[in-house]
C-alpha atoms as a PDB file:
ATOM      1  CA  UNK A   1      50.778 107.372 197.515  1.00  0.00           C
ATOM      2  CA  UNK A   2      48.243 104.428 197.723  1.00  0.00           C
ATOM      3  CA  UNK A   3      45.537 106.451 196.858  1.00  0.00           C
ATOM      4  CA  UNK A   4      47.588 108.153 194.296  1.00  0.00           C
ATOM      5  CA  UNK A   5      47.798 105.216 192.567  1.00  0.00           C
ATOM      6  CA  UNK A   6      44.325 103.667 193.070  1.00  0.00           C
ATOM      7  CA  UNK A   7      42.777 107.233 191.512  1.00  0.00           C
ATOM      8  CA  UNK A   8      44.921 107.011 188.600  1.00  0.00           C
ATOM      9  CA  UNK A   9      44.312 103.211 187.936  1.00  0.00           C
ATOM     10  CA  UNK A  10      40.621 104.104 188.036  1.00  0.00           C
ATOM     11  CA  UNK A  11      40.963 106.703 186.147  1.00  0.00           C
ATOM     12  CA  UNK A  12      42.366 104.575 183.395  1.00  0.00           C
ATOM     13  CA  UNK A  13      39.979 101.475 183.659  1.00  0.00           C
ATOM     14  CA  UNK A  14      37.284 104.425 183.228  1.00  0.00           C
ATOM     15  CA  UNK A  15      39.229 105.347 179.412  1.00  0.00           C
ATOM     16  CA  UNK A  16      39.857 108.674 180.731  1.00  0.00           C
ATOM     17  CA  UNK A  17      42.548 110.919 179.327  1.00  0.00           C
ATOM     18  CA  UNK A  18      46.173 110.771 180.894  1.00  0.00           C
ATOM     19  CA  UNK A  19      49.356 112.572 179.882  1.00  0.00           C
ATOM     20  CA  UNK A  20      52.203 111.208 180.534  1.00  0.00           C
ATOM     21  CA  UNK A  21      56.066 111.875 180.028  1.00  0.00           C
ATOM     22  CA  UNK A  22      58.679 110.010 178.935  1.00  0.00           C
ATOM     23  CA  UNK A  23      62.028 109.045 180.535  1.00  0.00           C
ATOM     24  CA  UNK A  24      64.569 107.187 179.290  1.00  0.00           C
ATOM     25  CA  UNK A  25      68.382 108.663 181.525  1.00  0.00           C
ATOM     26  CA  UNK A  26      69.135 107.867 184.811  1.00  0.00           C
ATOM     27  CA  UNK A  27      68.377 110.810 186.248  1.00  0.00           C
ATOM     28  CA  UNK A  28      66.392 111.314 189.638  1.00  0.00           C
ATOM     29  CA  UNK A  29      67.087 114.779 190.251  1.00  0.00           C
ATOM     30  CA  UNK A  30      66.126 115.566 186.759  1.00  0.00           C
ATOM     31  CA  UNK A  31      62.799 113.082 186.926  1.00  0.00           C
ATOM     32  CA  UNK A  32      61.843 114.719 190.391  1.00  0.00           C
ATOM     33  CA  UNK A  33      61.505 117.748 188.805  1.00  0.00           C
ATOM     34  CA  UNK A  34      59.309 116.437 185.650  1.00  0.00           C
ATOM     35  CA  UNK A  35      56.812 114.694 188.534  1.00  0.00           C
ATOM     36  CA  UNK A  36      56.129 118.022 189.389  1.00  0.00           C
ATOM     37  CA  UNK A  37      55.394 119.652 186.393  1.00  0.00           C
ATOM     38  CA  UNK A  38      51.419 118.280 186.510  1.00  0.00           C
ATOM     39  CA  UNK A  39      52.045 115.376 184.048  1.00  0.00           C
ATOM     40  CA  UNK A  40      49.975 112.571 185.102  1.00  0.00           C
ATOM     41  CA  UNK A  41      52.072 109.393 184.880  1.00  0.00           C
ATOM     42  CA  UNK A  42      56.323 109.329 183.900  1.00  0.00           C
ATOM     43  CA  UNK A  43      57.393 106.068 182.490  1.00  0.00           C
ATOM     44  CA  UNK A  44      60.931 105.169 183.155  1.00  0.00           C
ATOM     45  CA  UNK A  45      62.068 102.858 180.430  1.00  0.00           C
ATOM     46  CA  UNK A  46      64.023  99.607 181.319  1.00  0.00           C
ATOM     47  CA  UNK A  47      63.917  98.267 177.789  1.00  0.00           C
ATOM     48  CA  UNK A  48      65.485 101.078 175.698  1.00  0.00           C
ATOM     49  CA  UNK A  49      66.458 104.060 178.374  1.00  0.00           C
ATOM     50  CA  UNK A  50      69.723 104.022 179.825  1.00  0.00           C
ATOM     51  CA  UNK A  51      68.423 103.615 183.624  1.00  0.00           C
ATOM     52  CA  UNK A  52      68.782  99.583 185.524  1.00  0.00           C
ATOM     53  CA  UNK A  53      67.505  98.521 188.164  1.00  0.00           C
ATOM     54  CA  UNK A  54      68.516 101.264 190.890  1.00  0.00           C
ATOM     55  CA  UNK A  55      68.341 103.802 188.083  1.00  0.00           C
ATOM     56  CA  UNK A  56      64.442 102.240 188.222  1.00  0.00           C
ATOM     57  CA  UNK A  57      64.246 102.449 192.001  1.00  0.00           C
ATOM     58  CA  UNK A  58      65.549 105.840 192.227  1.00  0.00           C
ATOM     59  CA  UNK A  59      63.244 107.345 189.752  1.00  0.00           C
ATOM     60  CA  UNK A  60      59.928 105.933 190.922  1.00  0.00           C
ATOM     61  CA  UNK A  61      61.196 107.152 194.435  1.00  0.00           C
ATOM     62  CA  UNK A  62      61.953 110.357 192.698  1.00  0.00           C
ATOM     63  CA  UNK A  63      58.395 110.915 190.815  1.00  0.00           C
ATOM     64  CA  UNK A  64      56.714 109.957 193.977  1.00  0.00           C
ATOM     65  CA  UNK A  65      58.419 112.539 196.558  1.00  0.00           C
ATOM     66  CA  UNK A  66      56.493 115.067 194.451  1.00  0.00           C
ATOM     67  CA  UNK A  67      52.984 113.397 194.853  1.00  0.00           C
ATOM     68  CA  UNK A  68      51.152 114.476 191.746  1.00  0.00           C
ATOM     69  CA  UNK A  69      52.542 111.902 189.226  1.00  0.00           C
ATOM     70  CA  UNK A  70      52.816 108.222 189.462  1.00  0.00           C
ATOM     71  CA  UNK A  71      55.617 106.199 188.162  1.00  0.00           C
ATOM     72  CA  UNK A  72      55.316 103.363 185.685  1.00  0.00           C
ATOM     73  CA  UNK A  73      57.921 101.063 183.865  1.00  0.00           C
ATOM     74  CA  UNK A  74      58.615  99.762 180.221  1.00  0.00           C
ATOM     75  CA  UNK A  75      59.782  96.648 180.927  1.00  0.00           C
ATOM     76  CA  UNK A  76      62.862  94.999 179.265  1.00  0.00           C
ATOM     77  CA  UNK A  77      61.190  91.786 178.572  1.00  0.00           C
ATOM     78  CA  UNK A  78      57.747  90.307 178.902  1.00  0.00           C
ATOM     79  CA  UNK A  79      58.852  88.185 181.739  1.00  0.00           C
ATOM     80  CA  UNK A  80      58.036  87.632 185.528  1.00  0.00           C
ATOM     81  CA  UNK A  81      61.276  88.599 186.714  1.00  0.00           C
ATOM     82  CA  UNK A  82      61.697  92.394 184.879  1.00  0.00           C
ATOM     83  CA  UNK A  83      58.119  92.375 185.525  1.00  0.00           C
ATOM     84  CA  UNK A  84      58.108  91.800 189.278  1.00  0.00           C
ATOM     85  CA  UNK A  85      60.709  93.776 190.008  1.00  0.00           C
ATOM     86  CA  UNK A  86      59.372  96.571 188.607  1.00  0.00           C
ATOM     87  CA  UNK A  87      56.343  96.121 190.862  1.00  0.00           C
ATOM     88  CA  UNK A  88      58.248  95.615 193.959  1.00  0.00           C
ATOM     89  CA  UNK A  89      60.338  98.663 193.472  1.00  0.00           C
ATOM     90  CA  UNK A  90      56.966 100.493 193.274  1.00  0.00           C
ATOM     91  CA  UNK A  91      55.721 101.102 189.621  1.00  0.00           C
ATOM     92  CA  UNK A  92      52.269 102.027 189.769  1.00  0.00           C
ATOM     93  CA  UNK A  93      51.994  99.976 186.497  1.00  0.00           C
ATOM     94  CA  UNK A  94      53.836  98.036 183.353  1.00  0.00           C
ATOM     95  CA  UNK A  95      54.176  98.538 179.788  1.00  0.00           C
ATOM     96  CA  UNK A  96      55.380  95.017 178.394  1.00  0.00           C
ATOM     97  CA  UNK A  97      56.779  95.583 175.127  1.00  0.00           C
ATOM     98  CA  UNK A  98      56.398  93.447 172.076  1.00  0.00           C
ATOM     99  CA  UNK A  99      53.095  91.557 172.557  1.00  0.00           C
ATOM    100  CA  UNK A 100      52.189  89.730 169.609  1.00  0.00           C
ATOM    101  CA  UNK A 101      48.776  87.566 170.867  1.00  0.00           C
ATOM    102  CA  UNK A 102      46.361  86.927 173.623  1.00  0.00           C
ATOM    103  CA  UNK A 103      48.524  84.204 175.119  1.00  0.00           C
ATOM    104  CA  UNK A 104      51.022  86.586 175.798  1.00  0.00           C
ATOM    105  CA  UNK A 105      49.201  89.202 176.886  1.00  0.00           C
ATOM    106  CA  UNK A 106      47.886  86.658 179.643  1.00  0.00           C
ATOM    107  CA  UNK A 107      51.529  85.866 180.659  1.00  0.00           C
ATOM    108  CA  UNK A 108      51.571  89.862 181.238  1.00  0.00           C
ATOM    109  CA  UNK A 109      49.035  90.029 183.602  1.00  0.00           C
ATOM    110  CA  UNK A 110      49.611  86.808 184.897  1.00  0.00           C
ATOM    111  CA  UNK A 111      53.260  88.450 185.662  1.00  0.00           C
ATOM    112  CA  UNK A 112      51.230  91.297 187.664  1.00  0.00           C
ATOM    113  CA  UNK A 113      49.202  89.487 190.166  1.00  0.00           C
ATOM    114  CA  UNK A 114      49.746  87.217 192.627  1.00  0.00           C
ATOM    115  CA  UNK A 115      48.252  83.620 193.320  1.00  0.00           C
ATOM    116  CA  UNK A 116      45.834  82.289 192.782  1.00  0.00           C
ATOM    117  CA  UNK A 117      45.310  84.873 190.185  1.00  0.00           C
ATOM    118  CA  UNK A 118      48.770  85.178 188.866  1.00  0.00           C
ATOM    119  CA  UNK A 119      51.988  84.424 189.269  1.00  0.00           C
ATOM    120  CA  UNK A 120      53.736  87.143 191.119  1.00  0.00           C
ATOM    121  CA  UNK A 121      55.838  86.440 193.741  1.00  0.00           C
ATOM    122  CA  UNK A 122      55.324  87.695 197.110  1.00  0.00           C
ATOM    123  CA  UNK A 123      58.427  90.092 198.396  1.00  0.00           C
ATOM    124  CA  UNK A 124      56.386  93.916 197.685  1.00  0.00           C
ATOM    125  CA  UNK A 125      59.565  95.604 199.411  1.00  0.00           C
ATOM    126  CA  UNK A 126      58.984  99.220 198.391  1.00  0.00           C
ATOM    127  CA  UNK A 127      55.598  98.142 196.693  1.00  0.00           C
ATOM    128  CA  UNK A 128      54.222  97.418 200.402  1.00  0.00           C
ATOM    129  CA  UNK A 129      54.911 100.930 201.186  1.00  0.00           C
ATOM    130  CA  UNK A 130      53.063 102.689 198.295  1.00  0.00           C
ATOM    131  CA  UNK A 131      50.084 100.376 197.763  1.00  0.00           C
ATOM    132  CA  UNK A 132      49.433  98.142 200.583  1.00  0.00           C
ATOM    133  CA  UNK A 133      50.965  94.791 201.771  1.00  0.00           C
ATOM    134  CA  UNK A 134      47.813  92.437 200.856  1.00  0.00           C
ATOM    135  CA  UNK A 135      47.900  90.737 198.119  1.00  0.00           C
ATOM    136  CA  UNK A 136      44.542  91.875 196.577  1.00  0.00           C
ATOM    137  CA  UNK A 137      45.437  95.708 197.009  1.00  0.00           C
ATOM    138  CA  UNK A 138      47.685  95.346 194.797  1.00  0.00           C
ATOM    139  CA  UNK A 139      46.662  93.426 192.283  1.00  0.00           C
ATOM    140  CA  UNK A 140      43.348  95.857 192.504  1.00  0.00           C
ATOM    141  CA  UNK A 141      45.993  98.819 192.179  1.00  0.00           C
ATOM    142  CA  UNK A 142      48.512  97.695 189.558  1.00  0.00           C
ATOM    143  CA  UNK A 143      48.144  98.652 185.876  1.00  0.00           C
ATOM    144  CA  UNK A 144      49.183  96.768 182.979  1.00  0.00           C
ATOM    145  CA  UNK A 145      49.582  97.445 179.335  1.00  0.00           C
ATOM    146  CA  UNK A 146      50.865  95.325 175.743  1.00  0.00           C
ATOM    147  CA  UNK A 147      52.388  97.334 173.670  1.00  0.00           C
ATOM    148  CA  UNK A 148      51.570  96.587 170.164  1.00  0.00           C
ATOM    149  CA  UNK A 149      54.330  97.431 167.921  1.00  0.00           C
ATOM    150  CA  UNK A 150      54.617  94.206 165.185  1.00  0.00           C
ATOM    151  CA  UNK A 151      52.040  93.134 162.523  1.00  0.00           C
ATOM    152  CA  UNK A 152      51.511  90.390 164.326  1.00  0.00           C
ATOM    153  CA  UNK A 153      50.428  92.314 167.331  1.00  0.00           C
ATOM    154  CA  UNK A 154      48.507  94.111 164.503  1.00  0.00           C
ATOM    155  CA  UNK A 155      46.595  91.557 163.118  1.00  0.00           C
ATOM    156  CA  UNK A 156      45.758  90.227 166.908  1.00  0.00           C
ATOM    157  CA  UNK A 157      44.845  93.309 168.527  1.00  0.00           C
ATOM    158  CA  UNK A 158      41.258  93.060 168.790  1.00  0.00           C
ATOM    159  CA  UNK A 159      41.762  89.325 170.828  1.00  0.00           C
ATOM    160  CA  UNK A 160      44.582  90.847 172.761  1.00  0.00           C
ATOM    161  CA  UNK A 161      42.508  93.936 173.858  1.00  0.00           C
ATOM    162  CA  UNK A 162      39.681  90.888 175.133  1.00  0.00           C
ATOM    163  CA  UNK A 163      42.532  89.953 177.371  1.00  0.00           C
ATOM    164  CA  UNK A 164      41.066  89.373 180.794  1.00  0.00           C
ATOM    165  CA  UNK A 165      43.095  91.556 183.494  1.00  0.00           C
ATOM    166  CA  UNK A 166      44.543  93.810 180.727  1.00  0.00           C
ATOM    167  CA  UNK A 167      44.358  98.126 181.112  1.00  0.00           C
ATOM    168  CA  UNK A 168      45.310  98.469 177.560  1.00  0.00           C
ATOM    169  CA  UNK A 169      47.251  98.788 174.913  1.00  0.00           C
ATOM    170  CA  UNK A 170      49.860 100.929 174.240  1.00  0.00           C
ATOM    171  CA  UNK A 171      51.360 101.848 170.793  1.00  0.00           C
ATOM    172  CA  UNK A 172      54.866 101.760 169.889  1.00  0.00           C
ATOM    173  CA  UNK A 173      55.047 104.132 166.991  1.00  0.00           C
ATOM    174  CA  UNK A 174      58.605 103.663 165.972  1.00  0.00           C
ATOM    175  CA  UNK A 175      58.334  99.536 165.663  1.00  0.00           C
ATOM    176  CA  UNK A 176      54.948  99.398 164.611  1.00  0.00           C
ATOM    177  CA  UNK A 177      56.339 102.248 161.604  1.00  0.00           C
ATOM    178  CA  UNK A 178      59.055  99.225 160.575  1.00  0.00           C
ATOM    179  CA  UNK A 179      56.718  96.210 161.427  1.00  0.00           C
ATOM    180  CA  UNK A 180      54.587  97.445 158.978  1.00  0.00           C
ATOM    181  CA  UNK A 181      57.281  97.539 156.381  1.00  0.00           C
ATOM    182  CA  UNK A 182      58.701 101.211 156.954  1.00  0.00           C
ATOM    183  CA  UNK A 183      62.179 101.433 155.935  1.00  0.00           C
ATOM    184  CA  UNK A 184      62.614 103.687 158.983  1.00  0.00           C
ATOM    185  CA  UNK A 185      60.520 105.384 162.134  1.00  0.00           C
ATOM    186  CA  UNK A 186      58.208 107.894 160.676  1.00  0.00           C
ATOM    187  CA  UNK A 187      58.787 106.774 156.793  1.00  0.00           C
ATOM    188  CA  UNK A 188      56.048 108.981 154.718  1.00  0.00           C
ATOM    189  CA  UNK A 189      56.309 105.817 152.451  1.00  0.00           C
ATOM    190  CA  UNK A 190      54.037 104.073 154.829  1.00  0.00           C
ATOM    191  CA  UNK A 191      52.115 106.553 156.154  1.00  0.00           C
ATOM    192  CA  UNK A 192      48.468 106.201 154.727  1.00  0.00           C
ATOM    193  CA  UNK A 193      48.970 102.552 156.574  1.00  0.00           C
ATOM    194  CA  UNK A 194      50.427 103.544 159.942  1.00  0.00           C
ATOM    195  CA  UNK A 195      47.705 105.721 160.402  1.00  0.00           C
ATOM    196  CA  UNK A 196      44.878 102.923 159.513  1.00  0.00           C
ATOM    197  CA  UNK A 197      47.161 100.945 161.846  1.00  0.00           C
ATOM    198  CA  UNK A 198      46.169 102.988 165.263  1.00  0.00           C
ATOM    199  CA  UNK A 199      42.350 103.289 164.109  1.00  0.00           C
ATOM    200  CA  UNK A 200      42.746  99.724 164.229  1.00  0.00           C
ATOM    201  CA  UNK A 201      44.060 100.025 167.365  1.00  0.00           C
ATOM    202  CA  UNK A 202      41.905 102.515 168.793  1.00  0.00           C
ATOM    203  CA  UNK A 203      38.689 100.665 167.757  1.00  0.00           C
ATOM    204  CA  UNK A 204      39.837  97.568 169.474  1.00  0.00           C
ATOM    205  CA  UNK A 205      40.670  99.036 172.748  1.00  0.00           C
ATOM    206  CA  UNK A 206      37.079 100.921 172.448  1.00  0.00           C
ATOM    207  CA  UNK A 207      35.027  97.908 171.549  1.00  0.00           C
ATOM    208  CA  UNK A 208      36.585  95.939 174.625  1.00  0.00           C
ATOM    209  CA  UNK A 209      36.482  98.776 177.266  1.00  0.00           C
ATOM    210  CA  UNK A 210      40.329  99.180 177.708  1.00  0.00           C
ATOM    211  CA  UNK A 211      42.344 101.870 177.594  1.00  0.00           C
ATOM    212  CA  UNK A 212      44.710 103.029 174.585  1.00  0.00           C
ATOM    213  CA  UNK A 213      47.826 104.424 174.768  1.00  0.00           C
ATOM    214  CA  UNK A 214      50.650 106.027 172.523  1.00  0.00           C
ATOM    215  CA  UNK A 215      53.864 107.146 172.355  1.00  0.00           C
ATOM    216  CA  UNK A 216      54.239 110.885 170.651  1.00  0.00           C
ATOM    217  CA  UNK A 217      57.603 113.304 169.636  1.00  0.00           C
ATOM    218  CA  UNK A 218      55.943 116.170 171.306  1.00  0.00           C
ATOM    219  CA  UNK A 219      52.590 117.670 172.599  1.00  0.00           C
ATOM    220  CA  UNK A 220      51.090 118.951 169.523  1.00  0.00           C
ATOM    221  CA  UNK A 221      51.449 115.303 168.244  1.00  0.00           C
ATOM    222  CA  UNK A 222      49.625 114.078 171.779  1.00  0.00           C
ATOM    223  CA  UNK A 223      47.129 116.461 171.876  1.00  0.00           C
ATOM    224  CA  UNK A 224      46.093 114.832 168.000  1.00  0.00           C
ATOM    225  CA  UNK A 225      46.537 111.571 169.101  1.00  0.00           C
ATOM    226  CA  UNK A 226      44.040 112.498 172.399  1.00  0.00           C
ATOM    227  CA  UNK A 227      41.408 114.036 169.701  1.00  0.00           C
ATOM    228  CA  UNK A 228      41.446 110.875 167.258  1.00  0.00           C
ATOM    229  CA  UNK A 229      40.583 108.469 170.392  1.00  0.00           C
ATOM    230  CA  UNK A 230      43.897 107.239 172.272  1.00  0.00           C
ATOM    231  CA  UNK A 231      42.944 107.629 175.934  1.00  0.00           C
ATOM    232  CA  UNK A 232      46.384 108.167 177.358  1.00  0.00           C
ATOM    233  CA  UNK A 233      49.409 109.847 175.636  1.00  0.00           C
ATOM    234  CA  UNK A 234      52.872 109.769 176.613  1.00  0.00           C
ATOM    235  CA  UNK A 235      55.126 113.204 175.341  1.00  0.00           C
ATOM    236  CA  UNK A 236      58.958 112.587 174.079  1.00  0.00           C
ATOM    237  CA  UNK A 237      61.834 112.276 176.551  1.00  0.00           C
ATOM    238  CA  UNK A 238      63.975 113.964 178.844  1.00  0.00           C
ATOM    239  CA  UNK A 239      66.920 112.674 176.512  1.00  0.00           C
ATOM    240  CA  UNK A 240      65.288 114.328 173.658  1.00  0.00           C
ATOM    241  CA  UNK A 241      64.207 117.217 175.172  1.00  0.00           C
ATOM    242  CA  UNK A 242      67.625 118.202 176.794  1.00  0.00           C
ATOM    243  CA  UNK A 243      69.435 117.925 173.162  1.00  0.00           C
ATOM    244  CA  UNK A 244      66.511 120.445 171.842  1.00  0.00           C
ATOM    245  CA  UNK A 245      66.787 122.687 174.672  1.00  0.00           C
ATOM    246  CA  UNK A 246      70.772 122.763 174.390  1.00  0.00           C
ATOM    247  CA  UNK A 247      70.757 123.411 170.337  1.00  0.00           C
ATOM    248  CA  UNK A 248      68.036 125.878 170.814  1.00  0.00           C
ATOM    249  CA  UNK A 249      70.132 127.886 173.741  1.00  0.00           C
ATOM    250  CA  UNK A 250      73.451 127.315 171.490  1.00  0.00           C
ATOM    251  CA  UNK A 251      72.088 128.685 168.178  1.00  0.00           C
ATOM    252  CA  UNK A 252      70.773 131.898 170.112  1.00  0.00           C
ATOM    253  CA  UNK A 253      74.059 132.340 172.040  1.00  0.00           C
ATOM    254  CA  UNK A 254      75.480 132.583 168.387  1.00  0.00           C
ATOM    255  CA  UNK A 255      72.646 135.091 167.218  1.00  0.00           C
ATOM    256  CA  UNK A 256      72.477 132.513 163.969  1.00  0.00           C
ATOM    257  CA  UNK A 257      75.339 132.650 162.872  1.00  0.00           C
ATOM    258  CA  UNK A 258      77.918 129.832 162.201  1.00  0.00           C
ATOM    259  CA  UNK A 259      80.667 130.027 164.593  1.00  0.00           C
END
């Protein structure tokens, strides 16, 4: 898995295109299967999804048995413990939600390496394993995104993308929609906006060599977002997915009728 996860960090500090999926149940069996599917990266997410910590450990356990994906995790909290732990369970990477300027950016990636670059603290458990015990593998190996998602992260996103240590950016589509003063995710109302929003977005992460990164409802929605300029794209959820899958099967059970 080491050089799993060194490929795919290159791959990202070089702006290529990633797909990723999207996992928010506790649900190894279920994410096992996904890891296999050829996506590139499945996030398991600590901040929304219904998954803790072994939920965490068991899914990045569960991506990695198939060895074609690599596991990453959105983070409850921009803060060294979540952060850390994440790490040591073996996350290839972090997506720190709700990063509103540079300074916290830094206290991301200060979160994801150790001294005297960062500070991480040293106990790699699983992480030692996957990447390497020294230090400076994985600090070489570990990937680490701000998601922008407020105006505030907005109006900062060109300083935040200069962020030494920083992947990327990552765009959280249904805050970013209300941030911007959507009554609700997706509101047409604000549309013309949102979109201007992730040019904005897009351009920064261009002009300072990092990658960009979304979160989309489906593929047809990541495939656009890939065209416009977003170098990575993450697809739905297995919550989300299951519920359409289960309506779809139900309403042709019933040949479309009401019953």
């Amino acid at each position: 898995m080491s050089g799993l996860a060194t490929e795919f960090a290159a791959r990202i500090r070089r702006r290529e295109r990633a797909i990723g999926y999207w996992s928010a149940m506790d649900a190894p069996v279920a994410t096992e299967r996904i890891g296999r599917l050829g996506y590139d990266y499945v996030v398991l997410d600590a901040q929304h999804g219904l998954i803790g910590y072994s939920g965490i450990l068991n899914g990045l356990m569960a991506v990695d048995a198939g060895a074609q994906a690599v596991g990453m995790v959105r983070v409850e909290d921009n803060h060294l413990t979540p952060i850390g732990r994440a790490l040591d369970a073996g996350a290839a990477g972090v997506i720190v939600p709700l990063v509103n300027t540079p300074a916290e950016a830094a206290g991301a990636v200060s979160a994801t390496r150790y001294p005297p670059v960062g500070r991480r603290s040293y106990g790699p458990m699983r992480s030692g394993l996957r990447i390497g015990p020294r230090p400076s593998e994985a600090d070489a190996s570990t990937l680490v995104f701000a998601m922008i998602e407020t105006r505030e992260g907005l109006e900062n996103v060109e300083a935040i993308c200069r962020t030494p240590g920083l992947d990327g950016v990552y765009v959280g589509p249904s805050d970013l929609v209300l941030g911007i003063g959507g009554a609700f995710p997706g509101d047409p109302a604000v549309s013309g906006e949102f979109e201007s929003a992730l040019r904005a977005v897009g351009d920064a992460a261009r002009a300072a060599g990092v990658a960009a990164g979304i979160h989309t409802h489906d593929g047809e929605v990541a495939a656009k977002r890939l065209a416009e300029g977003f170098t990575f794209a993450s697809v739905a959820s297995d919550l989300m997915h299951l519920e359409l899958a289960a309506r779809a099967h139900l309403a042709a059970a019933r040949g479309g009728t009401d019953r």
